[in-house]
C-alpha atoms as a PDB file:
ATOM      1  CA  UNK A   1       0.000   0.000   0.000  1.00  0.00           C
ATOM      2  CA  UNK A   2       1.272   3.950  -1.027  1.00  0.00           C
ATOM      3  CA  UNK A   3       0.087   6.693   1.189  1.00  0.00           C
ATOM      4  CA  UNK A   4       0.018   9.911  -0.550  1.00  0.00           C
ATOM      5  CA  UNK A   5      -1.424  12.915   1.765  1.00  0.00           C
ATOM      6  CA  UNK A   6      -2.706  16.155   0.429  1.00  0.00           C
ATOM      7  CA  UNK A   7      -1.751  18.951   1.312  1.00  0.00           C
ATOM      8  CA  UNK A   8      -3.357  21.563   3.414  1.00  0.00           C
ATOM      9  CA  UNK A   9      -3.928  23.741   0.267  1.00  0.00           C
ATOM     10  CA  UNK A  10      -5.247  22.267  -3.132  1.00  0.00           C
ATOM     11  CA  UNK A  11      -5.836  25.471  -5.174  1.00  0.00           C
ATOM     12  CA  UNK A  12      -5.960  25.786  -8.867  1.00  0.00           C
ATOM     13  CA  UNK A  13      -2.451  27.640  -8.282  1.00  0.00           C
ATOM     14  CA  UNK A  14      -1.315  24.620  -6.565  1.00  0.00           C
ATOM     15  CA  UNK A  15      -3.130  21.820  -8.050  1.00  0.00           C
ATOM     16  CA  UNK A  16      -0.566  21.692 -11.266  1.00  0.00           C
ATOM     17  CA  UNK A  17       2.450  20.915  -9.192  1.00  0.00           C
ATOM     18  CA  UNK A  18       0.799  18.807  -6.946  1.00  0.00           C
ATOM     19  CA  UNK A  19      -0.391  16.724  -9.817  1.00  0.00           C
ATOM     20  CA  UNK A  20       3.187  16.458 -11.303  1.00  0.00           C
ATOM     21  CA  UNK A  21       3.611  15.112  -7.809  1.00  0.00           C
ATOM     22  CA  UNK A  22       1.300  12.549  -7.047  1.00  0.00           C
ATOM     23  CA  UNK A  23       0.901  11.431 -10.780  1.00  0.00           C
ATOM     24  CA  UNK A  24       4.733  10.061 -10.287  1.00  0.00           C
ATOM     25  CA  UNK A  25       3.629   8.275  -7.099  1.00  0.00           C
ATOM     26  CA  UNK A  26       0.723   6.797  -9.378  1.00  0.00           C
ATOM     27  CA  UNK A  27       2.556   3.331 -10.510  1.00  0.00           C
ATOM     28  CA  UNK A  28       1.318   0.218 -11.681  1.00  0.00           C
ATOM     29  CA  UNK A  29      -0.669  -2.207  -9.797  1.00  0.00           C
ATOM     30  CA  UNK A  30      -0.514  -0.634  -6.409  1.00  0.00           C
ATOM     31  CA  UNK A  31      -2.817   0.117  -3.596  1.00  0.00           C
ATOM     32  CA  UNK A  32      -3.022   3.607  -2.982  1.00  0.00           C
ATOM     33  CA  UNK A  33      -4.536   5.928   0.056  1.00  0.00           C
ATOM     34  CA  UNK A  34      -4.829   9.413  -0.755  1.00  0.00           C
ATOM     35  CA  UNK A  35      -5.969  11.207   2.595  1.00  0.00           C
ATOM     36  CA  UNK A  36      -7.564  14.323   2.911  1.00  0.00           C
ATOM     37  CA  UNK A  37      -7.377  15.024   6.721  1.00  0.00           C
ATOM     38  CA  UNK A  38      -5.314  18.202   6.063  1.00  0.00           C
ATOM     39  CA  UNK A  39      -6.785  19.869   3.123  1.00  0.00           C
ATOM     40  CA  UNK A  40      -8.139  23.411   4.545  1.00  0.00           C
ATOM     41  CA  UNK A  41      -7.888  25.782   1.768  1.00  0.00           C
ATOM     42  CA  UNK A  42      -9.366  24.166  -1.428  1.00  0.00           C
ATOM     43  CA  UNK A  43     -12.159  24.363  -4.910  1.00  0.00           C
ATOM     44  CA  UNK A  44     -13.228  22.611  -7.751  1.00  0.00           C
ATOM     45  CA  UNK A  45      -9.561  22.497  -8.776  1.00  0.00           C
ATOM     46  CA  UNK A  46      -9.214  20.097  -5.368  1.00  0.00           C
ATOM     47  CA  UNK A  47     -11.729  17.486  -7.041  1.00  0.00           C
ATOM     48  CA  UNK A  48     -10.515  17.231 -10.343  1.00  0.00           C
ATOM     49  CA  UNK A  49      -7.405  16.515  -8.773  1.00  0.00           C
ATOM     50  CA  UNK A  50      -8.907  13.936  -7.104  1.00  0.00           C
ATOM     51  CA  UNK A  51     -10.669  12.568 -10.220  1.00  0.00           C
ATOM     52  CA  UNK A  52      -7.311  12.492 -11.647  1.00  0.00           C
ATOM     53  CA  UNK A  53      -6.000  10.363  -9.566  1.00  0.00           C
ATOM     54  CA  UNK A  54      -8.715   8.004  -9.523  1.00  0.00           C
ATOM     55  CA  UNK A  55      -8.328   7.999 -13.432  1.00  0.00           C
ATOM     56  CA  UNK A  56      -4.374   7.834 -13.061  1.00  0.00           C
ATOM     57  CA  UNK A  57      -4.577   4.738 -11.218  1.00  0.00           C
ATOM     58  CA  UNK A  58      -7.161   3.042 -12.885  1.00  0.00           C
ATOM     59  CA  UNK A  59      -5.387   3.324 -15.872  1.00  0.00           C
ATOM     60  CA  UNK A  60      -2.181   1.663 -14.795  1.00  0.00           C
ATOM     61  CA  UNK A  61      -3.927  -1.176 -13.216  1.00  0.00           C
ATOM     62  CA  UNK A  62      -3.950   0.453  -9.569  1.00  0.00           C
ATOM     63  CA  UNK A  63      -6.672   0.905  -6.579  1.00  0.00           C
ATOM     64  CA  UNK A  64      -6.978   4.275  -5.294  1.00  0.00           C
ATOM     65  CA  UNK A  65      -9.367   4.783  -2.196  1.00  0.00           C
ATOM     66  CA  UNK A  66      -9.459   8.641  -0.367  1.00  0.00           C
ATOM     67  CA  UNK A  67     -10.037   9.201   3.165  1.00  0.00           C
ATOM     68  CA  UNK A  68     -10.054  11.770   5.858  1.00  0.00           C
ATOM     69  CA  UNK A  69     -11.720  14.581   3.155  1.00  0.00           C
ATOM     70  CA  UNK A  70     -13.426  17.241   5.230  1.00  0.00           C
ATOM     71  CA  UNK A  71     -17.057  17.359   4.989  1.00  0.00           C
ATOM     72  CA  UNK A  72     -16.810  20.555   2.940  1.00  0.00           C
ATOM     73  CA  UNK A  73     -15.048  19.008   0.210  1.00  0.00           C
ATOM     74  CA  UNK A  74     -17.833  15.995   0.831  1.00  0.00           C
ATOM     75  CA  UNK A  75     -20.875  18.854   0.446  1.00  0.00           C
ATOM     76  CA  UNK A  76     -18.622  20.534  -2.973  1.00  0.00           C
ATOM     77  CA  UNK A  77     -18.575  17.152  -4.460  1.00  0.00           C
ATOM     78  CA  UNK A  78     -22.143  16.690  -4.016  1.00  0.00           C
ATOM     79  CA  UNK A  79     -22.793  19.899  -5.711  1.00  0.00           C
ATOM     80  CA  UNK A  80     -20.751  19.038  -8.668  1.00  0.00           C
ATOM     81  CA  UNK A  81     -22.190  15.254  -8.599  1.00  0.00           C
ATOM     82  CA  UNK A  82     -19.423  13.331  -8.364  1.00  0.00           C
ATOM     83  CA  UNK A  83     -19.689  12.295  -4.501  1.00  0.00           C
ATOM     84  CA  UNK A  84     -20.197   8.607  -5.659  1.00  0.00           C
ATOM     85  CA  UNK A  85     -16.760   8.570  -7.771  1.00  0.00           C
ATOM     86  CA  UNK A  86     -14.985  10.090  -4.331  1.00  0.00           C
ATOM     87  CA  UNK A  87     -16.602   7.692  -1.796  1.00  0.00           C
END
């Protein structure tokens, strides 16, 4: 299992470089835990970072689960309907 943690600020001004980040962490048939428990400052730009990942990983034959997301960035999800794809 990889643990990747976000960070306390997922911005569209971060989200770029935190990408180039995590995508690298992203490899092949791996288990990976993306938490959340940190993130304070965040938008959209947060979940399509997330969605990313999810893609990322599918894509090279990995599991990605996220945890610890506040319920803010539960409630923004919702909004933008993809809640299910984050759960």
């Amino acid at each position: 299992m990889k643990a990747l943690q976000l960070p306390a600020q997922l911005t569209g001004l971060q989200a770029q470089g935190q990408w180039d980040q995590f995508k690298s962490q992203i490899t092949p048939h791996d288990a990976i835990v993306i938490n959340g428990s940190a993130l304070i400052d965040f938008d959209s730009s947060a979940l399509a970072f997330l969605l990313a990942c999810l893609r990322q990983a599918k894509q090279v034959g990995s599991t990605c689960q996220i945890t610890g997301l506040p319920p803010l960035a539960h409630s923004l999800a919702k909004v933008y309907g993809v809640d299910q794809l984050l759960a």
